[in-house]
N, C-alpha and C. Protein backbone atom coordinates (compact mmCIF):
# COMPACT_ATOMS: atom_id res chain seq x y z
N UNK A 1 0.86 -1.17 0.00
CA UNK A 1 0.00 0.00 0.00
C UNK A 1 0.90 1.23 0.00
N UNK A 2 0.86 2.32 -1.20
CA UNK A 2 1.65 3.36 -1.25
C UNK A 2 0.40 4.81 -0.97
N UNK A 3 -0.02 4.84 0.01
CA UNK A 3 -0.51 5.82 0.07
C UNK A 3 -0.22 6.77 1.19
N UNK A 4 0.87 7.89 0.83
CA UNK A 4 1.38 8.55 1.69
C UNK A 4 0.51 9.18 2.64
N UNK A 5 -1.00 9.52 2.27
CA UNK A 5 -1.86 10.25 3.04
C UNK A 5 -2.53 9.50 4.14
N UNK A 6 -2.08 8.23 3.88
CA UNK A 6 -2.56 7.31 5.26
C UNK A 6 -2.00 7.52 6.48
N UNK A 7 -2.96 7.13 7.22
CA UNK A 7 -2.70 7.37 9.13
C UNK A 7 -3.53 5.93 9.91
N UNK A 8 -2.63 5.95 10.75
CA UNK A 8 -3.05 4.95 11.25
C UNK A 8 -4.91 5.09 11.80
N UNK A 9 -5.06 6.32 12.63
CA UNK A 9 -6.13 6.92 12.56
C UNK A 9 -7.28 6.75 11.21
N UNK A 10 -6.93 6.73 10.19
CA UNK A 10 -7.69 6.84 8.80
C UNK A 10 -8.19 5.25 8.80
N UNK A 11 -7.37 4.91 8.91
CA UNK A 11 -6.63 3.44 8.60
C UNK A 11 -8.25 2.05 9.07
N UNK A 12 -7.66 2.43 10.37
CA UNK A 12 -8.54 2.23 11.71
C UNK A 12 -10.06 2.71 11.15
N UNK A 13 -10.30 3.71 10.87
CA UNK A 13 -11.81 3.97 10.79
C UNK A 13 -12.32 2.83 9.54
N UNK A 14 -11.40 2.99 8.69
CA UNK A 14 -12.02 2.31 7.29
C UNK A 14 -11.80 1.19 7.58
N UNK A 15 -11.05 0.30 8.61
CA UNK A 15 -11.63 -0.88 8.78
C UNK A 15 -12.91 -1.49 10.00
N UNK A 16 -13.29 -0.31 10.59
CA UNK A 16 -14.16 -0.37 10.98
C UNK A 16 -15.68 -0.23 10.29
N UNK A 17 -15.51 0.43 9.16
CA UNK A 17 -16.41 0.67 8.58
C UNK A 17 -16.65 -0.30 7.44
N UNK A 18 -15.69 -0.88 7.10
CA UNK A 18 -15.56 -2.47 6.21
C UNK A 18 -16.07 -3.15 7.41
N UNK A 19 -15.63 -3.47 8.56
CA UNK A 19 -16.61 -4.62 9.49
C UNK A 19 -17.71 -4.32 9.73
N UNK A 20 -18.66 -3.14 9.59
CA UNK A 20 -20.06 -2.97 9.56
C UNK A 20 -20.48 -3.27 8.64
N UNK A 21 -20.55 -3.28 7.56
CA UNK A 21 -20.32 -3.75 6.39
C UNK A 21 -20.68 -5.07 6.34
N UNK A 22 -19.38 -5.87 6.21
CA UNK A 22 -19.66 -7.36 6.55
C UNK A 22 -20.31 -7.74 7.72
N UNK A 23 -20.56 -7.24 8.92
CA UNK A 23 -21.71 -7.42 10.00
C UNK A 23 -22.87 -7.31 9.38
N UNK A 24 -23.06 -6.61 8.58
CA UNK A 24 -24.83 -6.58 8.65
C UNK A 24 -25.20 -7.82 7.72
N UNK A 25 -26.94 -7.16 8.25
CA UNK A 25 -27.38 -8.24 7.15
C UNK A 25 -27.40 -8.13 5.78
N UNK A 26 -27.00 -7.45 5.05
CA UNK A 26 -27.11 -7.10 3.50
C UNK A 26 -25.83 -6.85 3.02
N UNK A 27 -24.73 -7.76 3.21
CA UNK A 27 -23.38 -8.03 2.74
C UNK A 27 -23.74 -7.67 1.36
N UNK A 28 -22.58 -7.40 0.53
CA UNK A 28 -22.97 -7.35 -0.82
C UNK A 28 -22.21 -8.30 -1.37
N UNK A 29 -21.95 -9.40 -2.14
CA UNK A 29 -21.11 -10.43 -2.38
C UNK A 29 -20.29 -9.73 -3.44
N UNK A 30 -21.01 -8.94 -4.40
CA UNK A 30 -20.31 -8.43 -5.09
C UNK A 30 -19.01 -8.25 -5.08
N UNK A 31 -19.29 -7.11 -3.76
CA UNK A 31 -17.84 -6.41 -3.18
C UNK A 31 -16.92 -7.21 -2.50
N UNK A 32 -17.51 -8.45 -1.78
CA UNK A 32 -16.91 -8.78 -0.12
C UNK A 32 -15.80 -9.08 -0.66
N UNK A 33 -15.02 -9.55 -2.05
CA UNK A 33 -13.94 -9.75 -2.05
C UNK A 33 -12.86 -8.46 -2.07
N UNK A 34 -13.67 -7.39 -2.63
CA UNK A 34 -12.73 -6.24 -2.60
C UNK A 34 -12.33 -5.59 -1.43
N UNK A 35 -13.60 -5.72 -0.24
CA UNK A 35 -13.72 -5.56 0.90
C UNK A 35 -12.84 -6.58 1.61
N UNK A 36 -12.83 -7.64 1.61
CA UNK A 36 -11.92 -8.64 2.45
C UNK A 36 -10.52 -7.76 1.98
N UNK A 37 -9.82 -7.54 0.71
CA UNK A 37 -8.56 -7.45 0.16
C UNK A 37 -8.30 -5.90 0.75
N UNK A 38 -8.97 -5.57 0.87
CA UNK A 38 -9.05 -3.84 1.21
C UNK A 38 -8.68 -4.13 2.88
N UNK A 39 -9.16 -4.42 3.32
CA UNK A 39 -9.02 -4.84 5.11
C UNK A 39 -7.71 -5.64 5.25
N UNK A 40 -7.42 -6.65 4.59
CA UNK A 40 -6.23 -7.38 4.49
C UNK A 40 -4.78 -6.57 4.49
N UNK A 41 -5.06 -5.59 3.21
CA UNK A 41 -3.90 -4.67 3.18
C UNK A 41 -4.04 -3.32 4.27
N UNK A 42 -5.13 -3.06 4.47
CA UNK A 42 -5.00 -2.16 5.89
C UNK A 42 -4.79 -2.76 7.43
N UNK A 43 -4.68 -4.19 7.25
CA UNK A 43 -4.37 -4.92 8.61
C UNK A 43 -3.10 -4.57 8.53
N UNK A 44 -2.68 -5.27 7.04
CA UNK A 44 -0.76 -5.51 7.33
C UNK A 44 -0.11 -3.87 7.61
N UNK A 45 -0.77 -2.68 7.03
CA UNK A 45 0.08 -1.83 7.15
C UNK A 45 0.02 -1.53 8.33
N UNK A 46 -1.12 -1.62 9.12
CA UNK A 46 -1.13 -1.11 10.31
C UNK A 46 -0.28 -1.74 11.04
N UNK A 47 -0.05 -3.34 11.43
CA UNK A 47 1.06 -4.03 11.78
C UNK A 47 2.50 -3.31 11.62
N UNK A 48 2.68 -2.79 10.00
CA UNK A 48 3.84 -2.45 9.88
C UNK A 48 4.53 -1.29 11.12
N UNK A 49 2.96 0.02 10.75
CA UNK A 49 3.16 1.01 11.27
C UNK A 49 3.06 0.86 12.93
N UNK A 50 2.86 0.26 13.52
CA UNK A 50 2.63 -0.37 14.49
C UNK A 50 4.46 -0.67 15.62
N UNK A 51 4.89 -1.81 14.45
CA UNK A 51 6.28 -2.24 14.80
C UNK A 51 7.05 -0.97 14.62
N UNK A 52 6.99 -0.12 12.95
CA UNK A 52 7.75 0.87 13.22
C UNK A 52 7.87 1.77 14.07
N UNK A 53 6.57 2.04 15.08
CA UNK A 53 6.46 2.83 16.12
C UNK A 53 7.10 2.28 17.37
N UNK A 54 6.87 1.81 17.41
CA UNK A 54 7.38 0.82 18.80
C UNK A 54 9.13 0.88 18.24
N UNK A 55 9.48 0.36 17.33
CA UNK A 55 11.47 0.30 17.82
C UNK A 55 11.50 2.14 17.71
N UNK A 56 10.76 2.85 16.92
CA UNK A 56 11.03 4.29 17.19
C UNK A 56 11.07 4.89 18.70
N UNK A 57 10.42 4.11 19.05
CA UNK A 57 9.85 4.53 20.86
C UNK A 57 11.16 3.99 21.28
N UNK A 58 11.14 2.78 21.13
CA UNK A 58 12.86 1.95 22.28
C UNK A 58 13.74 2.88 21.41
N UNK A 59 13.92 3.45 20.32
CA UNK A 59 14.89 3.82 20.10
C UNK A 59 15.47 5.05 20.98
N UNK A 60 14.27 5.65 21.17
CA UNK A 60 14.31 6.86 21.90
C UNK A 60 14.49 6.98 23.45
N UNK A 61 13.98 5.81 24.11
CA UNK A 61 14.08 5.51 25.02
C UNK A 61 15.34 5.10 25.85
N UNK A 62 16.42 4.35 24.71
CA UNK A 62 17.74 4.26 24.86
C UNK A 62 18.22 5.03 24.46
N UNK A 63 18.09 6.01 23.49
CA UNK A 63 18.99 7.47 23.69
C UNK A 63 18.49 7.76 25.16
N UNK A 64 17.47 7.87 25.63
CA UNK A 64 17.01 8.98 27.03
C UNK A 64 18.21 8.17 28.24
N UNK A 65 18.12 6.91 27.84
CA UNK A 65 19.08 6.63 29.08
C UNK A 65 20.16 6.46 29.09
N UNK A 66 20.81 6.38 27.55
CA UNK A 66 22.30 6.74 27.45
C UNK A 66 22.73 7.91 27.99
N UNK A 67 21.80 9.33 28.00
CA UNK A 67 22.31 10.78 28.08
C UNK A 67 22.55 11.18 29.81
């Protein structure tokens, strides 16, 4: 996923709003595969952005206690 304007925030809503979606009763089959693939790639990035935050945090955290 290359979309620089993403946020984890953004991210998060639109897969919430894909699981209402597939919650209700009037799934559309049409879509559900574009919808499953759409959620799939906003899981993994969030994972990504996720890990990258976290060693950013220890990173910072071991500068704070080196100084």
């Amino acid at each position: 996923m290359t979309d620089p304007d993403l946020t984890f925030q953004t991210a998060t809503r639109e897969l919430e709003e894909i699981l209402r979606k597939l919650d209700g009763d009037d799934v559309n089959i049409d879509s559900l595969t574009v919808d499953l693939e759409r959620a799939s790639e906003l899981i993994e990035w969030c994972r990504e952005r996720l890990e990258t935050t976290q060693h950013e945090v220890e990173r910072i955290v071991t500068d704070l206690d080196n100084d």
